[in-house]
Protein backbone atom coordinates (compact mmCIF):
# COMPACT_ATOMS: atom_id res chain seq x y z
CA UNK A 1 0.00 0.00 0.00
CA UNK A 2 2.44 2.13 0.74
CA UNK A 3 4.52 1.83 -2.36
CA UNK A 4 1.48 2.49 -4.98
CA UNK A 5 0.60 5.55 -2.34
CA UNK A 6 3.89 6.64 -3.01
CA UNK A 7 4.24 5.80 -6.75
CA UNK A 8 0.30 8.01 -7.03
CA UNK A 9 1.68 10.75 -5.31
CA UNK A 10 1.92 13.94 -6.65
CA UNK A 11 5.42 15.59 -7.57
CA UNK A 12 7.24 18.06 -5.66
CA UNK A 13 5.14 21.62 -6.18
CA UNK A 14 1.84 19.77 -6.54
CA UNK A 15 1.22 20.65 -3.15
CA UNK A 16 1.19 24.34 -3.84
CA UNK A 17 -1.18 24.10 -6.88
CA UNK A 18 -3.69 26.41 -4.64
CA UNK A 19 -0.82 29.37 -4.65
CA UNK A 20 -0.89 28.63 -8.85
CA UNK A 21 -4.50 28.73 -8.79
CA UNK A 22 -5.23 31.32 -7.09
CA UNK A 23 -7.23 34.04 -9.07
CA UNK A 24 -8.09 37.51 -8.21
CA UNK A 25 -11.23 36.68 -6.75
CA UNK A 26 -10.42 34.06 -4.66
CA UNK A 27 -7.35 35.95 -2.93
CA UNK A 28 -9.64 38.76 -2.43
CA UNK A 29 -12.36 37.00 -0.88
CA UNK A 30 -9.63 34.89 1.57
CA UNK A 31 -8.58 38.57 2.47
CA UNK A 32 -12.08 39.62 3.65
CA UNK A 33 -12.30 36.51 5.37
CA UNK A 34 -9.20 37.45 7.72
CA UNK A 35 -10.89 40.55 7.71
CA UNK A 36 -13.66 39.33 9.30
CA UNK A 37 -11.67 37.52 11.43
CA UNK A 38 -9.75 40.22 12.88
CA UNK A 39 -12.87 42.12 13.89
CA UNK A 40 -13.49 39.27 15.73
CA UNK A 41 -11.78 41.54 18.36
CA UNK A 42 -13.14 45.24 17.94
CA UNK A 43 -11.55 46.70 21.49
CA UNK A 44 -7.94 45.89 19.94
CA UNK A 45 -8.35 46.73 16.56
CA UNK A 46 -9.91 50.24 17.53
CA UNK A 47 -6.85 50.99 19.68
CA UNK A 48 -4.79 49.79 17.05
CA UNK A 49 -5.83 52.05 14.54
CA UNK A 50 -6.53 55.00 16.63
CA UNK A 51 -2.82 54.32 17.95
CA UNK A 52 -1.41 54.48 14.04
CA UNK A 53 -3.39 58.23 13.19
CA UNK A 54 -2.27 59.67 16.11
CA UNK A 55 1.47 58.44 15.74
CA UNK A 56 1.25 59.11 12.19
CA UNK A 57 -0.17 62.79 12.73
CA UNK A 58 2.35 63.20 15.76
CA UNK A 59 5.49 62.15 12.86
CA UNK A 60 3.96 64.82 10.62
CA UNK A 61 4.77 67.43 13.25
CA UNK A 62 8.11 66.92 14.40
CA UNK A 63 10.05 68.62 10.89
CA UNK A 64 7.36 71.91 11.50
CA UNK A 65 8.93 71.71 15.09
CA UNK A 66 12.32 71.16 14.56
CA UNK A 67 12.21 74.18 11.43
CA UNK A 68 10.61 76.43 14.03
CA UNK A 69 13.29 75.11 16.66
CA UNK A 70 15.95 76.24 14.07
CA UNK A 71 14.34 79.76 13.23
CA UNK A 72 14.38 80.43 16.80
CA UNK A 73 18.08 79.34 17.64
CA UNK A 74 19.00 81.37 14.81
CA UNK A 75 17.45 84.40 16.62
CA UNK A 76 18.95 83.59 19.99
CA UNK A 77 22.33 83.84 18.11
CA UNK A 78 21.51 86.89 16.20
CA UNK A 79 22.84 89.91 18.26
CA UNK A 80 20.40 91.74 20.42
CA UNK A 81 18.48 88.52 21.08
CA UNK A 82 16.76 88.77 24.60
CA UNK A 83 15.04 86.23 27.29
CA UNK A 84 11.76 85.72 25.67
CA UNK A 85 13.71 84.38 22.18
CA UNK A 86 15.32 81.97 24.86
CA UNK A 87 12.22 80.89 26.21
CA UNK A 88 10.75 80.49 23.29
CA UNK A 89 13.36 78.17 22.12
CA UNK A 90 13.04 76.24 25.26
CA UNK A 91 9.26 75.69 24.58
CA UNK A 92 9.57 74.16 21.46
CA UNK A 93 12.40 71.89 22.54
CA UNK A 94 10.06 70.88 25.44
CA UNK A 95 6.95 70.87 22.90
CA UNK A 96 9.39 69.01 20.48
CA UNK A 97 10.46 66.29 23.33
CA UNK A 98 6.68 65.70 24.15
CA UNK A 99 5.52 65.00 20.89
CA UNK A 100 8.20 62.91 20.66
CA UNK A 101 7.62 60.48 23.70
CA UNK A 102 3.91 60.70 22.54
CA UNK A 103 5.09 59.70 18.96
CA UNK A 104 7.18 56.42 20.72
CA UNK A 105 3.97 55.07 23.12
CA UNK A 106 1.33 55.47 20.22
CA UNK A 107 3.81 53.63 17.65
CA UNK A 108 4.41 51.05 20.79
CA UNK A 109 0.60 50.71 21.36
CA UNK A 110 0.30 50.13 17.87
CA UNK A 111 2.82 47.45 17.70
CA UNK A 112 1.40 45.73 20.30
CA UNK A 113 -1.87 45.59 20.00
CA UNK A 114 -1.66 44.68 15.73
CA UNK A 115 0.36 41.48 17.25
CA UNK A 116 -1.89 41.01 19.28
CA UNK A 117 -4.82 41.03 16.88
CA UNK A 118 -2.58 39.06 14.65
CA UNK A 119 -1.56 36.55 17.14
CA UNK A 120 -4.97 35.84 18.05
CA UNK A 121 -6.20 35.62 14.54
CA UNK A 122 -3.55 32.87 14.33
CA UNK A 123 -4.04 31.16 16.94
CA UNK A 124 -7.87 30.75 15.45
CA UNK A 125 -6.57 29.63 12.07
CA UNK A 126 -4.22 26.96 13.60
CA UNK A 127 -7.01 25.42 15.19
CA UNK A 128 -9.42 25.36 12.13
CA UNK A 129 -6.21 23.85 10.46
CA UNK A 130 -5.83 21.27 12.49
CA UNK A 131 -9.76 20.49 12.90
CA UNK A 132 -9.62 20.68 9.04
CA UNK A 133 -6.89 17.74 8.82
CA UNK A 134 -8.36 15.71 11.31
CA UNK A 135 -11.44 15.16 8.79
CA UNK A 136 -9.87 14.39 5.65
CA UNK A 137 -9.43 11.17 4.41
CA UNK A 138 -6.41 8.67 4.26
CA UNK A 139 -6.78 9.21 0.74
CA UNK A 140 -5.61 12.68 1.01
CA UNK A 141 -2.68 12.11 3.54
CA UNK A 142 -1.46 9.35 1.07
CA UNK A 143 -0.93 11.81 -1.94
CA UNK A 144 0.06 14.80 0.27
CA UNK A 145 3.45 14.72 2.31
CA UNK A 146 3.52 15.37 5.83
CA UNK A 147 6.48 18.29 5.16
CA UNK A 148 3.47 20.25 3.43
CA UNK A 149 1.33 19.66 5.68
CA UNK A 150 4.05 20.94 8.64
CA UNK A 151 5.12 23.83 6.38
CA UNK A 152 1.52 24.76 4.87
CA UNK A 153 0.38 25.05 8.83
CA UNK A 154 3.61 26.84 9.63
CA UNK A 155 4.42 29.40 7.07
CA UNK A 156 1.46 30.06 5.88
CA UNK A 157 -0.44 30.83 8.94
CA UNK A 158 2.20 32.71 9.71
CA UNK A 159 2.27 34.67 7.05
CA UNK A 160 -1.26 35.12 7.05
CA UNK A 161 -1.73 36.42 10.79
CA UNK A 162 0.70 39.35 9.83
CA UNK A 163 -1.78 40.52 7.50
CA UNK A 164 -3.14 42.94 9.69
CA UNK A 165 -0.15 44.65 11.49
CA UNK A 166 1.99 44.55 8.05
CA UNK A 167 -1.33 44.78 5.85
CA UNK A 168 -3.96 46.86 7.08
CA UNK A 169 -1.67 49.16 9.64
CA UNK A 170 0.52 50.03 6.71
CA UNK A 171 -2.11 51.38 4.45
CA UNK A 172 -3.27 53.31 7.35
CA UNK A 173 -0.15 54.99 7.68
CA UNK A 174 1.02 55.37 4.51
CA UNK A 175 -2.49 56.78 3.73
CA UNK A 176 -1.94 59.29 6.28
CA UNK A 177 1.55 60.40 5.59
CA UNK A 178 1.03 60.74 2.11
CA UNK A 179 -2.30 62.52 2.40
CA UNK A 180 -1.28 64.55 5.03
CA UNK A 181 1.88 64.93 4.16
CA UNK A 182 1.11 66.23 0.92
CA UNK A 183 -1.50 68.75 1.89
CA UNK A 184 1.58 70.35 4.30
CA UNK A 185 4.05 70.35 1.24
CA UNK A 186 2.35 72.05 -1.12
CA UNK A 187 0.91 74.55 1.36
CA UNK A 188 3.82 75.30 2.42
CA UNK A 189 5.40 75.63 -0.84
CA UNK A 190 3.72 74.58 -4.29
CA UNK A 191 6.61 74.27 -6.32
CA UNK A 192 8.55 72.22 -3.80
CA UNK A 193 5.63 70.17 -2.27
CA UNK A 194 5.03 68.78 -6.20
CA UNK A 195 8.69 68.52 -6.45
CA UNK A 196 8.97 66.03 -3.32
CA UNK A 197 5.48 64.24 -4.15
CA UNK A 198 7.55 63.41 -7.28
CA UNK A 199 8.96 60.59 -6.03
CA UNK A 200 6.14 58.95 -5.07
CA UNK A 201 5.01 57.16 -7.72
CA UNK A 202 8.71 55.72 -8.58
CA UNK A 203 8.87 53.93 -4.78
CA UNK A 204 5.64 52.72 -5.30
CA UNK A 205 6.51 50.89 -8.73
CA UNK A 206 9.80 49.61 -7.10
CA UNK A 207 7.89 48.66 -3.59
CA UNK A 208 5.79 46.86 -6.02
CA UNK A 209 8.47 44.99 -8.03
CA UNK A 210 10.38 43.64 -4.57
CA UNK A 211 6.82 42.75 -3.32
CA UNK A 212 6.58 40.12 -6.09
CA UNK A 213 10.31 38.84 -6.11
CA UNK A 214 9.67 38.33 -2.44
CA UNK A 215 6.81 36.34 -3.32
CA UNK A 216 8.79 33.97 -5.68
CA UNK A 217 11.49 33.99 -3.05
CA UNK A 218 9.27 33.29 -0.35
CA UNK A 219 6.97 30.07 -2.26
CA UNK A 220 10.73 28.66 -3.06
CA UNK A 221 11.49 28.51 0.65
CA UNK A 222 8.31 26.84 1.60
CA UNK A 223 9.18 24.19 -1.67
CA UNK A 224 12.70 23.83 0.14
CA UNK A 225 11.29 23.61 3.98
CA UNK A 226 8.73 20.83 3.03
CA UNK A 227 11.03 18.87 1.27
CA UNK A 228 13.54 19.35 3.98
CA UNK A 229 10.86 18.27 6.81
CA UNK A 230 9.86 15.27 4.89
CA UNK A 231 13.03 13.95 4.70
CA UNK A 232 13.48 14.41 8.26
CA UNK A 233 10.26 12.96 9.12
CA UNK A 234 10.78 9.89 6.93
């Protein structure tokens, strides 16, 4: 039995015909699904995104401080400066130092509440995994290697519970330092605010071209792993 099971199984890679397969629609409608699943817990992914506008608004206003912080030291230097330039100075360094540590707890609260959502989201998808293999057949567990199975319930759901905190939580931020951002550039200075906002579209092709050679990289690691923990299971 065991030699026809292994002479009928499937070659290396047929195990990741679902990554193949994979159309538009489906991926979108497993990404709404962890969607779902992560408001599963609405207290932490409230915080969590409350948490990212404030420490992305909070980043936006450290360079206005620090140019104002420079204006004003270059009036304490200039000759005739009095006390009130000097105090004035030492607000915004103390305004400056505030928004700073404010910046840091927000961006920690952030961080630790999206792995916390994420954690939990995982832990919930390991145990529908293994419910899910419990159920099948032997059929299926004689054409499919136990290295996929150990690296499909490994990897994966690894990678999948980081959705949130490296999905979701970016395009919040990004969506506020780009929006925001921009609206500060070009009211401050037209010419220059269009000049930096430039840019933009060039680090978002390139973001987008290492985002798929990642991909490649990263389904050639899982081919690797599973092969590696079948021979070490066998």
């Amino acid at each position: 039995m065991n030699t026809q099971a292994t002479s009928s199984a499937p070659e290396r890679g047929k195990s990741f015909a679902h990554v193949a397969e994979a159309s538009w629609g489906k991926g979108l409608s497993t990404l709404l699904r962890i969607v779902r699943m992560t408001l599963r817990h609405p207290w932490q992914v409230a915080i969590t995104i409350v948490s990212t506008f404030i420490a992305a608004t909070l980043q936006l206003f450290i360079p206005r401080l620090l140019g104002r912080a420079i204006d004003q030291a270059q009036g304490v230097m200039a000759a005739g400066a009095g006390a009130a330039a000097e105090q004035a100075l030492w607000n915004t360094a103390l305004t400056l130092l505030v928004v700073s540590i404010l910046r840091g707890l927000f961006t920690m609260a952030q961080n630790y509440y999206g792995e916390a959502v994420g954690h939990r989201t995982g832990y919930e998808l390991r145990l529908a995994f293994y419910e899910k293999i419990q159920r099948l057949s032997f059929a299926y567990h004689d054409r499919v290697h136990t290295g996929d199975l150990i690296t499909l319930g490994l990897l994966d759901l690894d990678g999948v519970r980081m959705f949130f905190s490296t999905g979701i939580l970016r395009v919040v931020l990004l969506g506020v330092l780009i929006g925001v951002g921009a609206y500060l550039l070009i009211s401050t200075d037209l010419m220059l605010g269009l000049l930096s906002l430039s840019f933009v579209p060039f680090v978002a092709w390139r973001s987008s071209v290492t985002q798929l050679k990642l991909r490649s990289t990263w389904l050639t690691l899982q081919e690797r792993l599973s092969v590696l923990s079948r021979v070490m299971d066998e």
